[in-house]
C-alpha atoms as a PDB file:
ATOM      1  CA  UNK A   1      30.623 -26.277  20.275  1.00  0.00           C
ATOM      2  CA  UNK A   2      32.852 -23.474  21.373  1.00  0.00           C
ATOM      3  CA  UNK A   3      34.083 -24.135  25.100  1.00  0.00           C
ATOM      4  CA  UNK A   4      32.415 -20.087  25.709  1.00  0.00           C
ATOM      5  CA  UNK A   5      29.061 -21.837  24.566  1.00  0.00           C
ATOM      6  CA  UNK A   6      29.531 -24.989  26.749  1.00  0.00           C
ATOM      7  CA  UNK A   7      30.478 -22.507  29.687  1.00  0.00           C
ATOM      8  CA  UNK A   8      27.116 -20.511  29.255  1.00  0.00           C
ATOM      9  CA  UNK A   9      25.229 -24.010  28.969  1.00  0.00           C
ATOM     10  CA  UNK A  10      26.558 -25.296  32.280  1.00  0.00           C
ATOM     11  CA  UNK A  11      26.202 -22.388  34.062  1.00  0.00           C
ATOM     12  CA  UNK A  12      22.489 -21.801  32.672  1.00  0.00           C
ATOM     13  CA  UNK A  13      21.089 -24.768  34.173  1.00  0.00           C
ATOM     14  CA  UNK A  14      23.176 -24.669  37.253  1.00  0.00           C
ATOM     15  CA  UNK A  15      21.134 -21.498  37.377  1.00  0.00           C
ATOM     16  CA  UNK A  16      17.936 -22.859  36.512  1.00  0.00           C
ATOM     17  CA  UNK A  17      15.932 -23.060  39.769  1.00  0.00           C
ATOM     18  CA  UNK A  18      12.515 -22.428  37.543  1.00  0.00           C
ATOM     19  CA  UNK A  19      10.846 -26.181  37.819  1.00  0.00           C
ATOM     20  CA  UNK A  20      11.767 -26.236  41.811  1.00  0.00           C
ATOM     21  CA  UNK A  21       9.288 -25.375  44.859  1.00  0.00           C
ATOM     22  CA  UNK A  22      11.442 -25.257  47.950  1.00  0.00           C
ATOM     23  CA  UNK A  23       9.589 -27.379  51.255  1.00  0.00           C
ATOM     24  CA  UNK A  24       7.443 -24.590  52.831  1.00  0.00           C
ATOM     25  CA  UNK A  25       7.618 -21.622  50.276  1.00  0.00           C
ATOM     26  CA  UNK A  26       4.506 -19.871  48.857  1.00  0.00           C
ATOM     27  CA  UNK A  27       3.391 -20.430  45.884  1.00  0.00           C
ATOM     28  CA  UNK A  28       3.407 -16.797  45.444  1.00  0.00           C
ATOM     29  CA  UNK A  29       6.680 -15.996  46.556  1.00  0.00           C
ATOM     30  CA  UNK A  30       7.953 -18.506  44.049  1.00  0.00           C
ATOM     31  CA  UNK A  31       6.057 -16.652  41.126  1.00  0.00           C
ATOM     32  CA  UNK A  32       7.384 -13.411  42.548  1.00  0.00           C
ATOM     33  CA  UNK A  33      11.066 -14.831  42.350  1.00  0.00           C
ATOM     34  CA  UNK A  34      10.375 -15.929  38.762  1.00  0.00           C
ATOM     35  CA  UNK A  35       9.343 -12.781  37.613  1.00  0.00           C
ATOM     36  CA  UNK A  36      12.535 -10.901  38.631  1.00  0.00           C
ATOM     37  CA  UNK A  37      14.320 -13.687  36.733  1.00  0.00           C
ATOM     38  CA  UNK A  38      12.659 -12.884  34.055  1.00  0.00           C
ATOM     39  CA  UNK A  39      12.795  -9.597  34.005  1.00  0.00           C
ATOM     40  CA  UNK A  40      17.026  -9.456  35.095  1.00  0.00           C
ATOM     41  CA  UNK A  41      17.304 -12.225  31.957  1.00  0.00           C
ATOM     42  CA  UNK A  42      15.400  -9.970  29.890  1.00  0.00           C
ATOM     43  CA  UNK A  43      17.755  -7.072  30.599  1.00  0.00           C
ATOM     44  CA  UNK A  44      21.058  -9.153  30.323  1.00  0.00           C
ATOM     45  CA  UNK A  45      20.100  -9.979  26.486  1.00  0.00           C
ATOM     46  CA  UNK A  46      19.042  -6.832  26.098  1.00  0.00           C
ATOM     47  CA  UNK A  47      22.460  -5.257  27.162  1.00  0.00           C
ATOM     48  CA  UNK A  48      24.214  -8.208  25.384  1.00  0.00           C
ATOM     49  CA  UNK A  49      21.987  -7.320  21.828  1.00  0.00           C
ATOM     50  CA  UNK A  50      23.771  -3.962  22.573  1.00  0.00           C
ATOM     51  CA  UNK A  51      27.129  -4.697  22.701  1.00  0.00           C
ATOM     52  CA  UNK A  52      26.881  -7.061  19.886  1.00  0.00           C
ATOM     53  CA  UNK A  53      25.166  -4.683  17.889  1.00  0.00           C
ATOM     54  CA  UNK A  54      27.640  -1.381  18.610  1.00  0.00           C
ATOM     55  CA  UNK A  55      30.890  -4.273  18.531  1.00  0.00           C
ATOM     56  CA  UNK A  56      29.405  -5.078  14.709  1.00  0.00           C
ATOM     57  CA  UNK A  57      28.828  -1.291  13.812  1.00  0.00           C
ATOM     58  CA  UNK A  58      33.005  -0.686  14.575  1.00  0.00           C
END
């Protein structure tokens, strides 16, 4: 393993907050929260696919 890889690994689940219901928040509000993860993940890969795909085509 590359120490770029280990770095994204760390700071993945130093990110991950996805399993955890803070005391006194709504169940809703934490669903809301998860979808705009999702959705800024989503676009990160997506802009990452591409730059790796216009980086291969050079």
């Amino acid at each position: 393993m590359t120490w770029k890889k280990f770095w994204k690994r760390v700071n993945a689940l130093l990110r991950d907050n996805r399993t955890v219901l803070r005391e006194g928040e709504n169940i809703e509000d934490w669903e809301e929260v998860q979808r705009k993860q999702r959705e800024e993940e989503a676009k990160r890969q997506k802009k990452e696919q591409e730059i790796l795909a216009t980086w291969f085509l050079r």
